[in-house]
ModelCIF file with pLDDT and N, C-alpha, C, O atoms, coordinates in Angstrom:
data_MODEL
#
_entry.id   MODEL 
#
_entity.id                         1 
_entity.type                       polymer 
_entity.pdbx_number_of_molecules   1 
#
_entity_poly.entity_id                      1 
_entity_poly.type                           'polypeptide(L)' 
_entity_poly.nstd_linkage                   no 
_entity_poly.nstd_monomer                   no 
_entity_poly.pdbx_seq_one_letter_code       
;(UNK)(UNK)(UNK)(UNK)(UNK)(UNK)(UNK)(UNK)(UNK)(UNK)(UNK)(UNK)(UNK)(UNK)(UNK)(UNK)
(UNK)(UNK)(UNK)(UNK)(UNK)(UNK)(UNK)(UNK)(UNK)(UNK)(UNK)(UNK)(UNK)(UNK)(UNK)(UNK)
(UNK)
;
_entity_poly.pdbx_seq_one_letter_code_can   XXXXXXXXXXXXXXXXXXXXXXXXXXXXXXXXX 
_entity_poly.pdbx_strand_id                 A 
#
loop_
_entity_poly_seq.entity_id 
_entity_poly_seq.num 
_entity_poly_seq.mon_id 
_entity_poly_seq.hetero 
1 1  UNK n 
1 2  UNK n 
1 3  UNK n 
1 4  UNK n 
1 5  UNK n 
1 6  UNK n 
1 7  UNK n 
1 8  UNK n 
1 9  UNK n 
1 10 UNK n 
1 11 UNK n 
1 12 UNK n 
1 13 UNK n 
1 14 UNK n 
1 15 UNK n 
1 16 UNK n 
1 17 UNK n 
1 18 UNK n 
1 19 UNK n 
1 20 UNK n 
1 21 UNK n 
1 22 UNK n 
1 23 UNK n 
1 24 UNK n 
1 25 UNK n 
1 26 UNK n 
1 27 UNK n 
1 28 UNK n 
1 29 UNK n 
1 30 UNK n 
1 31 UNK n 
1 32 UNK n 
1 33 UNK n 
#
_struct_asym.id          A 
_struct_asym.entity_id   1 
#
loop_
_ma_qa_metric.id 
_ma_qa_metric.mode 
_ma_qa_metric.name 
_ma_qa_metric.software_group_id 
_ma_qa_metric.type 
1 global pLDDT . pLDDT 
2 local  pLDDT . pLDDT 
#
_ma_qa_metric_global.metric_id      1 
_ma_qa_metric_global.metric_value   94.09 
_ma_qa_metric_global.model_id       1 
_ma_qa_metric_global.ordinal_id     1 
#
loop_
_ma_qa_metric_local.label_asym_id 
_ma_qa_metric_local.label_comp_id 
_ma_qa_metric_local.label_seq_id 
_ma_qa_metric_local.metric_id 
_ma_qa_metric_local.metric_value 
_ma_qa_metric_local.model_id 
_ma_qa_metric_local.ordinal_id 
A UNK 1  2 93.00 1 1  
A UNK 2  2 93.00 1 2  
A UNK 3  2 94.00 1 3  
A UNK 4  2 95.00 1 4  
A UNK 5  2 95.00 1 5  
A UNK 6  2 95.00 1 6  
A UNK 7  2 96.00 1 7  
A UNK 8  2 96.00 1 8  
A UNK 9  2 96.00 1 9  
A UNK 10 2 97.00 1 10 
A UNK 11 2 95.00 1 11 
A UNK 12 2 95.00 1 12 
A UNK 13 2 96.00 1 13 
A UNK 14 2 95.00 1 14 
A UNK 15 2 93.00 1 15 
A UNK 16 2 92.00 1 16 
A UNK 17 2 92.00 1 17 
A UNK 18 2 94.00 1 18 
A UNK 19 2 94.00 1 19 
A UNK 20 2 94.00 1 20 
A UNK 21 2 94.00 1 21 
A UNK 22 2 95.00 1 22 
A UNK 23 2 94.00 1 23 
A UNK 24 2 94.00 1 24 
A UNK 25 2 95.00 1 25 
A UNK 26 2 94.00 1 26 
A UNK 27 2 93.00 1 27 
A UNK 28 2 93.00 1 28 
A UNK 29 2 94.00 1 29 
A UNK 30 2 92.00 1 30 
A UNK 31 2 91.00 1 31 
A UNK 32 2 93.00 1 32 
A UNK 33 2 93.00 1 33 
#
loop_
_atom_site.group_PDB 
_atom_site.id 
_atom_site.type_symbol 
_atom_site.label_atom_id 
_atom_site.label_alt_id 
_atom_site.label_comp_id 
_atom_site.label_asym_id 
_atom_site.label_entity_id 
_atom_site.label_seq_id 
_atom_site.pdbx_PDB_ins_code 
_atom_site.Cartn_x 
_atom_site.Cartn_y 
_atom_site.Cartn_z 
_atom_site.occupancy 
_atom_site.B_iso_or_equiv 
_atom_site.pdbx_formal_charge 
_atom_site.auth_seq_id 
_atom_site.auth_comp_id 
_atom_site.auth_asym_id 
_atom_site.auth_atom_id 
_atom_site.pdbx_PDB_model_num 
ATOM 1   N N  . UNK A 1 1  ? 0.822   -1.220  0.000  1.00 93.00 ? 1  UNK A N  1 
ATOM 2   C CA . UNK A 1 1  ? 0.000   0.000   0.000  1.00 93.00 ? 1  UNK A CA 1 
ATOM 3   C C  . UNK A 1 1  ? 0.856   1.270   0.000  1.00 93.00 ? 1  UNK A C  1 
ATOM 4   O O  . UNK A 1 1  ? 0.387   2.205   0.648  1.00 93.00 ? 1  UNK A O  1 
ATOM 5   N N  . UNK A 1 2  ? 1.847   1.436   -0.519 1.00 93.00 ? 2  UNK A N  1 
ATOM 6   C CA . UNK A 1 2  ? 3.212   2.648   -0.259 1.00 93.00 ? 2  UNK A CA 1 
ATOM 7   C C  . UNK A 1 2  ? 3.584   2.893   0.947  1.00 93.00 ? 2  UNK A C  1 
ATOM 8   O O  . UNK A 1 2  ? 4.346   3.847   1.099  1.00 93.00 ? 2  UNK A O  1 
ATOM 9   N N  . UNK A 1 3  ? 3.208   2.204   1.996  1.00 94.00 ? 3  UNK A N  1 
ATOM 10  C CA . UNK A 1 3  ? 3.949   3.174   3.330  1.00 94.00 ? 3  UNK A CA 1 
ATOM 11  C C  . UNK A 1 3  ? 4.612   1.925   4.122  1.00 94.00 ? 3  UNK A C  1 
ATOM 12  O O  . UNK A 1 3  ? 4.335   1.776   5.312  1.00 94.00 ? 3  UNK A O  1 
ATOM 13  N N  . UNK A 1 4  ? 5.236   1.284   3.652  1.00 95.00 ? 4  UNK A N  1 
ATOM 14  C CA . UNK A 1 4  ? 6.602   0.825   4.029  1.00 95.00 ? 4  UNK A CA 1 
ATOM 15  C C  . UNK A 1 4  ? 7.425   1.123   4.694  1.00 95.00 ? 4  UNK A C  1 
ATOM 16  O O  . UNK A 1 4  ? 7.885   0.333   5.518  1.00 95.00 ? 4  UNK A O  1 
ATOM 17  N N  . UNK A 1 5  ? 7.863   2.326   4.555  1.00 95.00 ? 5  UNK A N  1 
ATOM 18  C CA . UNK A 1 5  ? 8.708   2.961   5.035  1.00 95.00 ? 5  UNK A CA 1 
ATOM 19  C C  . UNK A 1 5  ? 8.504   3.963   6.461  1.00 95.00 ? 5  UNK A C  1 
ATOM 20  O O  . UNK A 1 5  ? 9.272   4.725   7.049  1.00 95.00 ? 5  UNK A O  1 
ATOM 21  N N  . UNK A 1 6  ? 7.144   3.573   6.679  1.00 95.00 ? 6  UNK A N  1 
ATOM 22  C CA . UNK A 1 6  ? 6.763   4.163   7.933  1.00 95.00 ? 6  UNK A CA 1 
ATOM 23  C C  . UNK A 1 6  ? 6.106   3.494   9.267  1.00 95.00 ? 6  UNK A C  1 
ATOM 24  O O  . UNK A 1 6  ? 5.297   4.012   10.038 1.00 95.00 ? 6  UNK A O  1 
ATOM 25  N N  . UNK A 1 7  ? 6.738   2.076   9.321  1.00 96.00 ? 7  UNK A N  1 
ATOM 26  C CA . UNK A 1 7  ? 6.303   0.891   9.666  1.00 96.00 ? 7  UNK A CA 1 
ATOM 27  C C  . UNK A 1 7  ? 6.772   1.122   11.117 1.00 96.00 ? 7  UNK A C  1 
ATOM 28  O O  . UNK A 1 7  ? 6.009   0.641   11.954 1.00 96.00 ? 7  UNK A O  1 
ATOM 29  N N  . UNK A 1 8  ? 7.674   1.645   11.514 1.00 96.00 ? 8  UNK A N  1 
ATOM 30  C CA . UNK A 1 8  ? 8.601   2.572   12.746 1.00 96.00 ? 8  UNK A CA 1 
ATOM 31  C C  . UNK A 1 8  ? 7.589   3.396   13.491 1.00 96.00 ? 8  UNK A C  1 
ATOM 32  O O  . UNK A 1 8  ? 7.651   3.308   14.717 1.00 96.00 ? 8  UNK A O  1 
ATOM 33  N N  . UNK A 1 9  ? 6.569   4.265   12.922 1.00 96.00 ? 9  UNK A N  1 
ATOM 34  C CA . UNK A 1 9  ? 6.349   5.726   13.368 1.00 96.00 ? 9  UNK A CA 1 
ATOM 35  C C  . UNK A 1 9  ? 4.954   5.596   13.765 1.00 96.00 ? 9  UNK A C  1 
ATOM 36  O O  . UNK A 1 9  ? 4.329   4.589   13.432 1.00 96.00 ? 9  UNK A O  1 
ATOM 37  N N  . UNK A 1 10 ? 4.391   6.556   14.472 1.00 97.00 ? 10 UNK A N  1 
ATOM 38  C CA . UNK A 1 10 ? 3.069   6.181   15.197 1.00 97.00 ? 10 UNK A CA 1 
ATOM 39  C C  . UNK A 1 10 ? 2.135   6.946   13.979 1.00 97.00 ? 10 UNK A C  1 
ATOM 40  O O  . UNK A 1 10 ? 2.603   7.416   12.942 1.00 97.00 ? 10 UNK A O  1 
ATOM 41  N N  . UNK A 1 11 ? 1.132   6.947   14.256 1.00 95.00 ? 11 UNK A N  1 
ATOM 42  C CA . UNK A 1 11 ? -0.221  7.087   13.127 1.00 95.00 ? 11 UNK A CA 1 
ATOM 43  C C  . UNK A 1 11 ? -0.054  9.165   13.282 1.00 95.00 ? 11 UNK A C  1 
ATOM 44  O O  . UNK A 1 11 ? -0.084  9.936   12.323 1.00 95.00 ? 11 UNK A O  1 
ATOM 45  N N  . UNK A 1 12 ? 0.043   9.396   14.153 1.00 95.00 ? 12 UNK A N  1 
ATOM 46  C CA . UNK A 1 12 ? 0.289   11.041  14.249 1.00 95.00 ? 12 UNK A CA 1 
ATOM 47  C C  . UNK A 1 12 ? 1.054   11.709  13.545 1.00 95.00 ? 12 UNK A C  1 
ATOM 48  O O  . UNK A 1 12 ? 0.972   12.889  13.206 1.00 95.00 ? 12 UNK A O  1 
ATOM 49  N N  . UNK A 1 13 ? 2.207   10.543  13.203 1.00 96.00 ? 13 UNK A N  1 
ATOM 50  C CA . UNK A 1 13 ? 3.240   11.090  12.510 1.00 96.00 ? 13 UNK A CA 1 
ATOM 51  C C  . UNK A 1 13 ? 2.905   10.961  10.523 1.00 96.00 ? 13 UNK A C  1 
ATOM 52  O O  . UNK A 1 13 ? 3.631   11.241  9.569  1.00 96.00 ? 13 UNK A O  1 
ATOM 53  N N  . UNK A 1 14 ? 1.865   10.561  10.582 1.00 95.00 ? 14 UNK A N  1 
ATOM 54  C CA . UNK A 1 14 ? 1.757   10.425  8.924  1.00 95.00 ? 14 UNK A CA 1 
ATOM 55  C C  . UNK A 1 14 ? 0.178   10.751  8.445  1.00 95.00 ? 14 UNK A C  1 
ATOM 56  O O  . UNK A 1 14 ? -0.848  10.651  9.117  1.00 95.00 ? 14 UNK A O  1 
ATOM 57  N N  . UNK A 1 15 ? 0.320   11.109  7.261  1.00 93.00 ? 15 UNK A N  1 
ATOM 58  C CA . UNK A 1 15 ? -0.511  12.005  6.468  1.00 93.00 ? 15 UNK A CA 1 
ATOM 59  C C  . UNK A 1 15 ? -1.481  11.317  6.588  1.00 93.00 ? 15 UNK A C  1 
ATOM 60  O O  . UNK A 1 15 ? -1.262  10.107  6.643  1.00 93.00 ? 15 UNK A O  1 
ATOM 61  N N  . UNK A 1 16 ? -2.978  11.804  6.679  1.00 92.00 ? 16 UNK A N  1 
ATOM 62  C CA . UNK A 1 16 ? -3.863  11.720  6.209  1.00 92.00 ? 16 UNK A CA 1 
ATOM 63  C C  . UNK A 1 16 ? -3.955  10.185  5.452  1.00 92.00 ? 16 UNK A C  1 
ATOM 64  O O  . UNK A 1 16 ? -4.491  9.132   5.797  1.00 92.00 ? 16 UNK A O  1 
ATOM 65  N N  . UNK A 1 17 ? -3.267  10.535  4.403  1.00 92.00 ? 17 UNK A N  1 
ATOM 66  C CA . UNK A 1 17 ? -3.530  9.161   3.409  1.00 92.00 ? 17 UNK A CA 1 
ATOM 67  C C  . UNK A 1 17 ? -2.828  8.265   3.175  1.00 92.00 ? 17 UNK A C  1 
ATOM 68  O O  . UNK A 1 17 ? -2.943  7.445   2.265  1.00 92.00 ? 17 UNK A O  1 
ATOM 69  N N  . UNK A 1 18 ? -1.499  8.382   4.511  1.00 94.00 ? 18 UNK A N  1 
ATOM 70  C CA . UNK A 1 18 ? -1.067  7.280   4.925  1.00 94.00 ? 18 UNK A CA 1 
ATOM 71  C C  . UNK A 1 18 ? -1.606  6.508   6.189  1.00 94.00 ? 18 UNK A C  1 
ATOM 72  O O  . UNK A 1 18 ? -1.727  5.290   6.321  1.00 94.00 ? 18 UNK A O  1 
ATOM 73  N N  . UNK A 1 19 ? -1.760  7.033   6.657  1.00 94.00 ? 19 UNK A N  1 
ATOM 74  C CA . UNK A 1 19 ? -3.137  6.446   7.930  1.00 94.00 ? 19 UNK A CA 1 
ATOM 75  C C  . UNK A 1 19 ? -4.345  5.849   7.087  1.00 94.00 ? 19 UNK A C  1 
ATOM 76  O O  . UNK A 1 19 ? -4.248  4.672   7.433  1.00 94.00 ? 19 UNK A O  1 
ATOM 77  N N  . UNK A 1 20 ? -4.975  5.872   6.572  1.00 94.00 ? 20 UNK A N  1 
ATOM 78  C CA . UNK A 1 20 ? -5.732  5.595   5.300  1.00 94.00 ? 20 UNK A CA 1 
ATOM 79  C C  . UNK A 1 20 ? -5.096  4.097   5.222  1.00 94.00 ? 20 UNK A C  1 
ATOM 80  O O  . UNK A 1 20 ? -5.546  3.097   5.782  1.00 94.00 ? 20 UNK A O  1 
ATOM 81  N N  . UNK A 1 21 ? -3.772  4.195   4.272  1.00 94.00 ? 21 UNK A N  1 
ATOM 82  C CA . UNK A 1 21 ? -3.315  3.121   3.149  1.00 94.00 ? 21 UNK A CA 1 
ATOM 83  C C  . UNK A 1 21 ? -3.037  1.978   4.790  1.00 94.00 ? 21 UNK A C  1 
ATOM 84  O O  . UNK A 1 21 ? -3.465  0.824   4.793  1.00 94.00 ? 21 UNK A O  1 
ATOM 85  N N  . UNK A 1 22 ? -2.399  2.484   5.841  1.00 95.00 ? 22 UNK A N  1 
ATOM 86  C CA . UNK A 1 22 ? -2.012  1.703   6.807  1.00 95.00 ? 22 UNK A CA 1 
ATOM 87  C C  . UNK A 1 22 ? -3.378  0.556   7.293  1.00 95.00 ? 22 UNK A C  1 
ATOM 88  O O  . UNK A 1 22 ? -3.314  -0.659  7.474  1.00 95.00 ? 22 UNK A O  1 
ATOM 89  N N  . UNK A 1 23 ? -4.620  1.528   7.411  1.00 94.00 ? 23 UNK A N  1 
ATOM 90  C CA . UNK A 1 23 ? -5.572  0.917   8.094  1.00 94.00 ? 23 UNK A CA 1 
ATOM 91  C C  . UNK A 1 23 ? -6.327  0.141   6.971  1.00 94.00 ? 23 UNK A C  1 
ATOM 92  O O  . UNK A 1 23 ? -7.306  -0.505  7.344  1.00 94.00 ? 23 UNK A O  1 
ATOM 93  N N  . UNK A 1 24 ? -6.006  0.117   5.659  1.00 94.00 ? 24 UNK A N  1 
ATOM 94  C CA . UNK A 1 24 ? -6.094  -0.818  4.783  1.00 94.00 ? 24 UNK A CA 1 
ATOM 95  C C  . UNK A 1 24 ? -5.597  -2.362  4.900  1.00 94.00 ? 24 UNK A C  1 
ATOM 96  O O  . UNK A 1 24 ? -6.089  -3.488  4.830  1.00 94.00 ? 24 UNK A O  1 
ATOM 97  N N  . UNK A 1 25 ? -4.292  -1.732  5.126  1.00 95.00 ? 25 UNK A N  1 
ATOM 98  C CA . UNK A 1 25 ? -3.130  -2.738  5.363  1.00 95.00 ? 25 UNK A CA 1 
ATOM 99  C C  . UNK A 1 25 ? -3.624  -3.942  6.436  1.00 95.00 ? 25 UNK A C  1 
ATOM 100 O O  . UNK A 1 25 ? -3.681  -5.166  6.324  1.00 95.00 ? 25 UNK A O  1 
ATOM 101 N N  . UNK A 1 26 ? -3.986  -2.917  7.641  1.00 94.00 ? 26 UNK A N  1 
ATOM 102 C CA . UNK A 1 26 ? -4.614  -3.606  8.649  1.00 94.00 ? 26 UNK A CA 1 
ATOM 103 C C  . UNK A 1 26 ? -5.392  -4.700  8.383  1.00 94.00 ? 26 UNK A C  1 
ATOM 104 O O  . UNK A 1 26 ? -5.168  -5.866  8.709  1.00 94.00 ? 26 UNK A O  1 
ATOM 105 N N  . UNK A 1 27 ? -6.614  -4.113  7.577  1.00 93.00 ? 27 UNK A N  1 
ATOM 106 C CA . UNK A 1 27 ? -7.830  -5.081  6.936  1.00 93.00 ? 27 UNK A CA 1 
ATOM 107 C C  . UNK A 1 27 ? -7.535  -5.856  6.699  1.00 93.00 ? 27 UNK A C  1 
ATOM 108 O O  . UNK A 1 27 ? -8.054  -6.824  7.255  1.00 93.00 ? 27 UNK A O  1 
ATOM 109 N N  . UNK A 1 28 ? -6.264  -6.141  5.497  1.00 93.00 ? 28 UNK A N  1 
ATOM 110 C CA . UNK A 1 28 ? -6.189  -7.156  4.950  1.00 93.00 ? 28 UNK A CA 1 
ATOM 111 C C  . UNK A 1 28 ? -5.145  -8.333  5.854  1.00 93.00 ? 28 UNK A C  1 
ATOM 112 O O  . UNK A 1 28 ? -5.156  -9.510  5.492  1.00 93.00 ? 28 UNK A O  1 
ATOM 113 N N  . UNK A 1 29 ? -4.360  -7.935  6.913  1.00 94.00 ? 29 UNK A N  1 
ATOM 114 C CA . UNK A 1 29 ? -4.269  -8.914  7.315  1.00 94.00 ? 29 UNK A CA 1 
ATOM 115 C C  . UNK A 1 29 ? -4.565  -9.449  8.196  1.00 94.00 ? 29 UNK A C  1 
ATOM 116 O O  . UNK A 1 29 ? -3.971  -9.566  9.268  1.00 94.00 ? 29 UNK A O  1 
ATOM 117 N N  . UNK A 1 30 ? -5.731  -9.933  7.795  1.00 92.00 ? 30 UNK A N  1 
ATOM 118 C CA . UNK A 1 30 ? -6.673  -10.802 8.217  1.00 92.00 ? 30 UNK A CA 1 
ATOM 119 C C  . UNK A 1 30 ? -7.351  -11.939 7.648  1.00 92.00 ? 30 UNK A C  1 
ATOM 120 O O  . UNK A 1 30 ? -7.979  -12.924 8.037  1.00 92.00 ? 30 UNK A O  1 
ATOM 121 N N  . UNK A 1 31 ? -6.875  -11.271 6.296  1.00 91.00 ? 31 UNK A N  1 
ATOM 122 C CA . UNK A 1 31 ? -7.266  -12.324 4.966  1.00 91.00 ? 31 UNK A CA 1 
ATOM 123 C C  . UNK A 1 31 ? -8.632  -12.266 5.213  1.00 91.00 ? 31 UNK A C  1 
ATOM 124 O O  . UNK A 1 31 ? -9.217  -13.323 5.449  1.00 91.00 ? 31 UNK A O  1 
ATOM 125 N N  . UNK A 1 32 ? -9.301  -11.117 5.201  1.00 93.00 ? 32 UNK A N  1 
ATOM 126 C CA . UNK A 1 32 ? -10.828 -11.159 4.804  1.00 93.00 ? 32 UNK A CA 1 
ATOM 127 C C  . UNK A 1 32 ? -11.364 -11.937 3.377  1.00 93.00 ? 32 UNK A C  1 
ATOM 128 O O  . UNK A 1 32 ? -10.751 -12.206 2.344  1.00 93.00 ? 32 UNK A O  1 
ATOM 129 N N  . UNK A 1 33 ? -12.567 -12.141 3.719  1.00 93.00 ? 33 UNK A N  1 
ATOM 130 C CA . UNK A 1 33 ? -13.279 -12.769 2.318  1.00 93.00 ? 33 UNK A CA 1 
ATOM 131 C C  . UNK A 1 33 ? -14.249 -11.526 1.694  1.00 93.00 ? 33 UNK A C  1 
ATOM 132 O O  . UNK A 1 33 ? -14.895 -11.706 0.662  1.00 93.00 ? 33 UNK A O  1 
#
């Protein structure tokens, strides 16, 4: 989801629409159906 590189840093520290792509990230691992 591009934010790789912010795998270190707390959710305060990143944009808008990396908090976004992260809590995507989240979703999926879970391996939803």
């Amino acid at each position: 989801v591009g934010v790789g590189a912010q795998a270190g840093k707390l959710p305060a520290q990143l944009s808008g629409g990396q908090q976004q792509r992260v809590a995507i990230a989240r979703a999926l691992a879970m391996h939803p159906k």
